[in-house]
N, C-alpha and C. Protein backbone atom coordinates (compact mmCIF):
# COMPACT_ATOMS: atom_id res chain seq x y z
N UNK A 1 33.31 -19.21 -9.64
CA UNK A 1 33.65 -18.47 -8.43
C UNK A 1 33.27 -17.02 -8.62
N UNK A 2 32.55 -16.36 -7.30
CA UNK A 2 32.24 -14.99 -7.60
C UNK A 2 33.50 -14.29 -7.00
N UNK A 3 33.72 -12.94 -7.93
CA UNK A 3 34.42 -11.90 -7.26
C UNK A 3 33.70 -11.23 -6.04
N UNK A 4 34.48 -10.45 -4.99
CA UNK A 4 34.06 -10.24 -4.18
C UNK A 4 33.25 -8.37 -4.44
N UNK A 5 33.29 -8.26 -5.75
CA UNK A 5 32.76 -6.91 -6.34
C UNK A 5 31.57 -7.51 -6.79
N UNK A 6 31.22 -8.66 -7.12
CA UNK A 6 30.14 -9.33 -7.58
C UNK A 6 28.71 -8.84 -6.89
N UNK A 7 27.80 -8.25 -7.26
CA UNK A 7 26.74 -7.71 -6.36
C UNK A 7 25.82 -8.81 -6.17
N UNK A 8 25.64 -9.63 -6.72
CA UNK A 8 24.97 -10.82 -6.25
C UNK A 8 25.08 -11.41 -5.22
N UNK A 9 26.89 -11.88 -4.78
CA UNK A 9 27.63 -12.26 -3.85
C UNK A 9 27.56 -11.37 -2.64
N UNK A 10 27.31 -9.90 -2.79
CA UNK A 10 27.64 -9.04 -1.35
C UNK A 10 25.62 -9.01 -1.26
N UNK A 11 24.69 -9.14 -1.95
CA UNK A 11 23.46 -8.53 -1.88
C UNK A 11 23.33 -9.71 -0.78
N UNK A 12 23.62 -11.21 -1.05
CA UNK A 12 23.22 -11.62 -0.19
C UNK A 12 23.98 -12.18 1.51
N UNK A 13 25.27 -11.73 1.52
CA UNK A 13 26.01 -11.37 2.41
C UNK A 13 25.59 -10.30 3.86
N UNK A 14 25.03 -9.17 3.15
CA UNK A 14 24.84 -7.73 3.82
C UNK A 14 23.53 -7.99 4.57
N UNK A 15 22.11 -8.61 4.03
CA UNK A 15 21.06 -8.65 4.82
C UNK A 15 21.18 -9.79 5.72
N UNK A 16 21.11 -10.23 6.96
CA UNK A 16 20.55 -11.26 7.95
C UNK A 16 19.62 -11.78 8.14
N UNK A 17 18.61 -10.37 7.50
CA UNK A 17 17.21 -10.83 7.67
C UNK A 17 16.53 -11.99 6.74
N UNK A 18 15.70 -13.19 6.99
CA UNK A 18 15.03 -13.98 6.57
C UNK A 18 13.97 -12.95 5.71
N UNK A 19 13.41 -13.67 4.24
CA UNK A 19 12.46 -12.64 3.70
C UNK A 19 11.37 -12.76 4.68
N UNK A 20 11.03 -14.01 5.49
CA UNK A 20 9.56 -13.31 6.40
C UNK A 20 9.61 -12.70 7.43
N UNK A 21 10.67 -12.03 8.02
CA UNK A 21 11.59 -11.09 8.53
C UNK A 21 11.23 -9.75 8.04
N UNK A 22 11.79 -9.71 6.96
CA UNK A 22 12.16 -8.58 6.14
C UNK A 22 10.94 -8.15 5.86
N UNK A 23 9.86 -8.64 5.66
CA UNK A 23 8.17 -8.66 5.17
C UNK A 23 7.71 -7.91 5.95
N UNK A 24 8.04 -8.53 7.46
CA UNK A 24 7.24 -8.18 8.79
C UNK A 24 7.74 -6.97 9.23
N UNK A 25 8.85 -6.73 8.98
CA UNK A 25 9.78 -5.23 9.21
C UNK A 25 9.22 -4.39 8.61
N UNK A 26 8.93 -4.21 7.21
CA UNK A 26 8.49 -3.56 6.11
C UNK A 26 7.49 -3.48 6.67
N UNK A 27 6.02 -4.10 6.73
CA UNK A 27 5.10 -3.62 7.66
C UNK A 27 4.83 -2.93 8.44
N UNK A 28 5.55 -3.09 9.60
CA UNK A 28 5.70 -2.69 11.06
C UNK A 28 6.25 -0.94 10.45
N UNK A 29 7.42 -1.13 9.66
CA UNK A 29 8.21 0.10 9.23
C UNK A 29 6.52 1.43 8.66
N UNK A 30 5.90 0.81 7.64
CA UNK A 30 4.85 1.98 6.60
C UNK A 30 3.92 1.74 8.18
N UNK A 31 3.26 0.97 8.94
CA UNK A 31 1.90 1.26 10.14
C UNK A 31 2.89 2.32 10.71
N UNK A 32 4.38 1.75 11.28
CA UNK A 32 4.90 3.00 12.07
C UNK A 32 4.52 4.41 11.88
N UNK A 33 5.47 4.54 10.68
CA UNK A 33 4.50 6.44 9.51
C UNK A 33 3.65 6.78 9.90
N UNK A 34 2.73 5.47 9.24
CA UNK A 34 1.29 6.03 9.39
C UNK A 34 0.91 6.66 10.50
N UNK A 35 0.82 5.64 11.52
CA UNK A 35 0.83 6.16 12.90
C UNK A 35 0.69 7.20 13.74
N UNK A 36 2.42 7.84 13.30
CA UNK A 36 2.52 8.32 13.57
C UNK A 36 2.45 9.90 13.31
N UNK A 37 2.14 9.95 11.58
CA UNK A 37 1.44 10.89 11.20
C UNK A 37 0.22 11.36 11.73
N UNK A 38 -1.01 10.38 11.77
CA UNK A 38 -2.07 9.92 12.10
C UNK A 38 -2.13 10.70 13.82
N UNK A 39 -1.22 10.37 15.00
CA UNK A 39 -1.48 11.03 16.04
C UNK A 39 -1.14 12.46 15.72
N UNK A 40 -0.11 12.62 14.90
CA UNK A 40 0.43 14.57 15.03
C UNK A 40 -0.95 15.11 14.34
N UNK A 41 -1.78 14.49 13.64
CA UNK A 41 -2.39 15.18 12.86
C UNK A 41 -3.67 15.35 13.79
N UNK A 42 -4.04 14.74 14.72
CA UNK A 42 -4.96 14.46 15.40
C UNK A 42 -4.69 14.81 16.45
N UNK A 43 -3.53 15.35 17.25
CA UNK A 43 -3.08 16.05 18.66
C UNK A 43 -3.16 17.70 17.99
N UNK A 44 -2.55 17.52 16.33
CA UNK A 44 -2.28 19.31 16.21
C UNK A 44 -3.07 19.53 15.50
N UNK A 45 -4.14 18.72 14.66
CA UNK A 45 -5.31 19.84 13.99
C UNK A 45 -6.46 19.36 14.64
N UNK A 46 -6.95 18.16 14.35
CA UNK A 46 -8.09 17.33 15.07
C UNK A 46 -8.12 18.17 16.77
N UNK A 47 -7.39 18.23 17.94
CA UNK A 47 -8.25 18.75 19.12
C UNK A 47 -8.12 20.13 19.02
N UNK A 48 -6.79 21.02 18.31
CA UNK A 48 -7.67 22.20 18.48
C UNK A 48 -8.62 22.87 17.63
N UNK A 49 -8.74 21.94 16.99
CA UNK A 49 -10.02 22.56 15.85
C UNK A 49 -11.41 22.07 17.21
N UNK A 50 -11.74 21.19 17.67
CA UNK A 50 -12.57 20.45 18.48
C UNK A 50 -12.69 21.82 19.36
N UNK A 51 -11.54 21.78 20.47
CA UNK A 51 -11.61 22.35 22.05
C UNK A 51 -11.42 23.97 21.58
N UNK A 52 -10.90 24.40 20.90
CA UNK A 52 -10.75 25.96 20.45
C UNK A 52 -11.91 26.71 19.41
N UNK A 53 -11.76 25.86 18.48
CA UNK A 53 -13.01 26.40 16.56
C UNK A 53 -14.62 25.80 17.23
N UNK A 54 -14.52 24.52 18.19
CA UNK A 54 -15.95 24.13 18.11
C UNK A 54 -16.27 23.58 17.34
N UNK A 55 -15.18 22.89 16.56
CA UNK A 55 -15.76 22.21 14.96
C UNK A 55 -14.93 20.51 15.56
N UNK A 56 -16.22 19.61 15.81
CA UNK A 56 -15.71 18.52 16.00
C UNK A 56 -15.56 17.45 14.51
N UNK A 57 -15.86 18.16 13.51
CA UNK A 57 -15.66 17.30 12.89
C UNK A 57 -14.64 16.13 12.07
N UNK A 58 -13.28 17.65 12.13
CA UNK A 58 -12.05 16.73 11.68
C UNK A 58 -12.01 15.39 13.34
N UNK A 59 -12.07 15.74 14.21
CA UNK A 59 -11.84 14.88 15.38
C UNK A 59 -12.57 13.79 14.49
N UNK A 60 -13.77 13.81 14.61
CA UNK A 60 -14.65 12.76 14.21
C UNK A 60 -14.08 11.91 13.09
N UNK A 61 -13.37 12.48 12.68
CA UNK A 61 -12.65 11.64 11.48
C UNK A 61 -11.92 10.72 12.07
N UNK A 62 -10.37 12.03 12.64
CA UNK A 62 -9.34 11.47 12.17
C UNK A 62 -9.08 10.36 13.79
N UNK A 63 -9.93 10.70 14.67
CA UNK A 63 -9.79 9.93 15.76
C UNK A 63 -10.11 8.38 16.09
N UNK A 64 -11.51 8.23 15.36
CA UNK A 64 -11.49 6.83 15.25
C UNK A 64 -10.48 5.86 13.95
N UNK A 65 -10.36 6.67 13.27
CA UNK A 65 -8.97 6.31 12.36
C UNK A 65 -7.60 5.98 12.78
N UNK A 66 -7.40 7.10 13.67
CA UNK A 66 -6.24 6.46 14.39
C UNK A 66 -6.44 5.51 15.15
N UNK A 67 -7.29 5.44 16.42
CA UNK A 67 -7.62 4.42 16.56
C UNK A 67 -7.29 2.85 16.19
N UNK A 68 -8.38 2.57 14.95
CA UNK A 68 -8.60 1.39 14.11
C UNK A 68 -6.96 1.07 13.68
N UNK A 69 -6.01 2.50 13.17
CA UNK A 69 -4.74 1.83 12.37
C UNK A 69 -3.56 1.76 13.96
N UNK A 70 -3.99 2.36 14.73
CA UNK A 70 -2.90 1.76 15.93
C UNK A 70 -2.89 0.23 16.27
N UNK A 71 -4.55 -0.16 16.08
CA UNK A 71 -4.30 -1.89 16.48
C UNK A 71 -4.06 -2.63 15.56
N UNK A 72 -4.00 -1.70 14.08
CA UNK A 72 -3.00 -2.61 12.79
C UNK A 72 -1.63 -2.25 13.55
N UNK A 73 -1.16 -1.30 14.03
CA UNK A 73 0.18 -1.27 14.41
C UNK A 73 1.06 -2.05 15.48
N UNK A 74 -0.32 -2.37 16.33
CA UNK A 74 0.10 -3.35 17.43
C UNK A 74 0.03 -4.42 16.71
N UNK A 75 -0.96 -5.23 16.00
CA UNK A 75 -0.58 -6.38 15.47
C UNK A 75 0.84 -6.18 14.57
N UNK A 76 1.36 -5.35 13.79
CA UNK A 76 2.49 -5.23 13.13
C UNK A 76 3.41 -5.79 14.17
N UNK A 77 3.91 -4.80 15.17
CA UNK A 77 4.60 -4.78 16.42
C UNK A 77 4.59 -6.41 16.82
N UNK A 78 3.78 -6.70 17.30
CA UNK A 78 3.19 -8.53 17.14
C UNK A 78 4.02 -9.24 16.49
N UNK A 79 3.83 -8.87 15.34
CA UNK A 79 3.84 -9.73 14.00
C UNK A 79 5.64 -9.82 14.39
N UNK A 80 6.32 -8.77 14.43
CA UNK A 80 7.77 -8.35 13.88
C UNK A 80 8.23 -9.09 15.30
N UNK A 81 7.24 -8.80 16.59
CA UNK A 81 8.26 -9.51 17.81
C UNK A 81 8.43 -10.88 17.56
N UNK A 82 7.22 -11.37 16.98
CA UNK A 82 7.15 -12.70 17.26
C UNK A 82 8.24 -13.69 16.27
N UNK A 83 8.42 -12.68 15.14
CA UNK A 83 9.15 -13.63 13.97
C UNK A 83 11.00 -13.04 14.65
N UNK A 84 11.16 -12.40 15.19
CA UNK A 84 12.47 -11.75 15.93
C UNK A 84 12.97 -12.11 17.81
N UNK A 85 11.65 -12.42 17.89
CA UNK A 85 12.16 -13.29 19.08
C UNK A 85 12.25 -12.01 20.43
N UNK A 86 11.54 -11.00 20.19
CA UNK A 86 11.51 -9.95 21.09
C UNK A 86 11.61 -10.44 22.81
N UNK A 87 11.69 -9.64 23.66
CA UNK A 87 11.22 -9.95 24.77
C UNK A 87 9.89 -9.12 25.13
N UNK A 88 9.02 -10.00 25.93
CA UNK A 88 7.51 -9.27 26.34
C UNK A 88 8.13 -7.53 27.22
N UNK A 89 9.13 -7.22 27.40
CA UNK A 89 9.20 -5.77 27.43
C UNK A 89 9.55 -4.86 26.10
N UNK A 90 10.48 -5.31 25.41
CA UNK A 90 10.65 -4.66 24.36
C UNK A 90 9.29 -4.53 23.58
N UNK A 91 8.66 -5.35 23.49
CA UNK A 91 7.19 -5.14 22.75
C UNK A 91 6.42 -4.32 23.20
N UNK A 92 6.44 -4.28 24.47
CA UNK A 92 5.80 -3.47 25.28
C UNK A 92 5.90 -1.89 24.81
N UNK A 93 7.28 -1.61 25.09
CA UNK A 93 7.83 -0.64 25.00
C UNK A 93 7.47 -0.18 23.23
N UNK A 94 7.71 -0.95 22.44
CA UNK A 94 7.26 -0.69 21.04
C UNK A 94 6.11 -0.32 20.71
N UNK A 95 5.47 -1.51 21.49
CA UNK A 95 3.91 -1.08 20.79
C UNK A 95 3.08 0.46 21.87
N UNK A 96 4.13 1.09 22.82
CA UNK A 96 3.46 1.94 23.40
C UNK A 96 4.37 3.34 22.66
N UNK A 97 4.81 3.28 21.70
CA UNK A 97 5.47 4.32 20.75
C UNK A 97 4.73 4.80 19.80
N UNK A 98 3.06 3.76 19.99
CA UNK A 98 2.80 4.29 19.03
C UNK A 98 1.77 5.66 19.81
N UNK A 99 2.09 5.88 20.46
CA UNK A 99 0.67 6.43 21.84
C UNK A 99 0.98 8.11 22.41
N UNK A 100 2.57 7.82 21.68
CA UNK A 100 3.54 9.44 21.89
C UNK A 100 4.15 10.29 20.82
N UNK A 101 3.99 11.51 20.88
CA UNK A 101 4.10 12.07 19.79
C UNK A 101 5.25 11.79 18.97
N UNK A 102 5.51 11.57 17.76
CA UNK A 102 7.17 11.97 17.70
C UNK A 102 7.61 10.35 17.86
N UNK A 103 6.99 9.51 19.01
CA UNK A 103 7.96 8.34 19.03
C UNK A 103 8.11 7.46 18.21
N UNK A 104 7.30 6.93 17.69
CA UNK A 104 6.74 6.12 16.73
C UNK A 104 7.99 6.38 15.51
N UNK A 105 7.95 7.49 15.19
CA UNK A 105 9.44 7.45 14.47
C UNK A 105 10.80 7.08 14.75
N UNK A 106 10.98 7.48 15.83
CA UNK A 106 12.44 6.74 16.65
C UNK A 106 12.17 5.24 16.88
N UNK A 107 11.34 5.22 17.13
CA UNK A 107 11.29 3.36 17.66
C UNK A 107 11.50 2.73 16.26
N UNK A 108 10.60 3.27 15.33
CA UNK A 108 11.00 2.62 13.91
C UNK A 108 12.61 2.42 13.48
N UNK A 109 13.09 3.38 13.32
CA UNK A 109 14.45 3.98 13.25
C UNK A 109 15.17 2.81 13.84
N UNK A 110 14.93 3.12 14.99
CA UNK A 110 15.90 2.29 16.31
C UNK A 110 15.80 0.76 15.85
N UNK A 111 14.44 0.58 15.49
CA UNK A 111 14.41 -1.18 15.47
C UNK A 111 14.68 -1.60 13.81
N UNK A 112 14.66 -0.53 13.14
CA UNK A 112 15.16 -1.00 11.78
C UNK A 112 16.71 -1.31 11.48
N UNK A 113 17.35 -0.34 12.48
CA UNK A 113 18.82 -0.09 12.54
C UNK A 113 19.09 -1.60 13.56
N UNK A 114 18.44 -2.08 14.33
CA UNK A 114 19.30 -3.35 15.28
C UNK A 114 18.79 -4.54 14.27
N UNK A 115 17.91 -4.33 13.40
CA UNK A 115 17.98 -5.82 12.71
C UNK A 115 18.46 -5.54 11.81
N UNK A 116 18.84 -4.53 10.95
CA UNK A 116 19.72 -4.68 9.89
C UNK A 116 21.10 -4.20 9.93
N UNK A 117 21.66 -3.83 11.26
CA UNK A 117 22.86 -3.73 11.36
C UNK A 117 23.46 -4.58 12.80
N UNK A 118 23.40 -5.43 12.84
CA UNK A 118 23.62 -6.09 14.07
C UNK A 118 24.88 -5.87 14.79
């Protein structure tokens, strides 16, 4: 019999999440970051270096980059509705967090906090 101080006994008590759950979260969680690093860096150095300096080159970078890792982020978003049982608005709404400054972090936040604290 375990004690109820037993960390074995509470480790697996405390999570809900299934590990291919937990996988797909973790995912969705590091594209979120990225993301969302990826647009601040590309709204606040990438265009005014472009529309102000005349130097398109960070754009040229960091724009098709973001790009390419937003539709890793929508498939993440994907990935996490589909194994969680989302509704086609909540996804919606998720995968368009990644498109606003700043949001992409709260949505992470928000959706890490309703599956692991129910």
């Amino acid at each position: 019999m375990t004690s109820p101080a037993d960390p074995a006994a509470s480790a697996s008590t405390t999570s809900p999440l299934t590990p291919a759950i937990q996988g797909a979260l973790t995912r969705y969680r590091v594209i979120a970051y990225i993301v969302g690093v990826m647009l601040l860096l590309l709204l606040f150095l990438a265009m005014p270096l472009k529309y102000f300096a005349d130097n398109p080159a960070v754009m040229n970078v960091i724009g098709p980059l973001h790009g390419f890792l937003y539709v890793i982020y929508l498939l993440g978003a994907f990935d996490l509705s589909r194994r969680v049982h989302w509704s086609l608005a909540r996804l919606v709404l998720i995968a368009l967090a990644g498109t606003i400054p700043f949001l992409s972090f709260y949505a992470e936040r928000k959706v890490t906090k309703d599956l692991t604290h129910p």
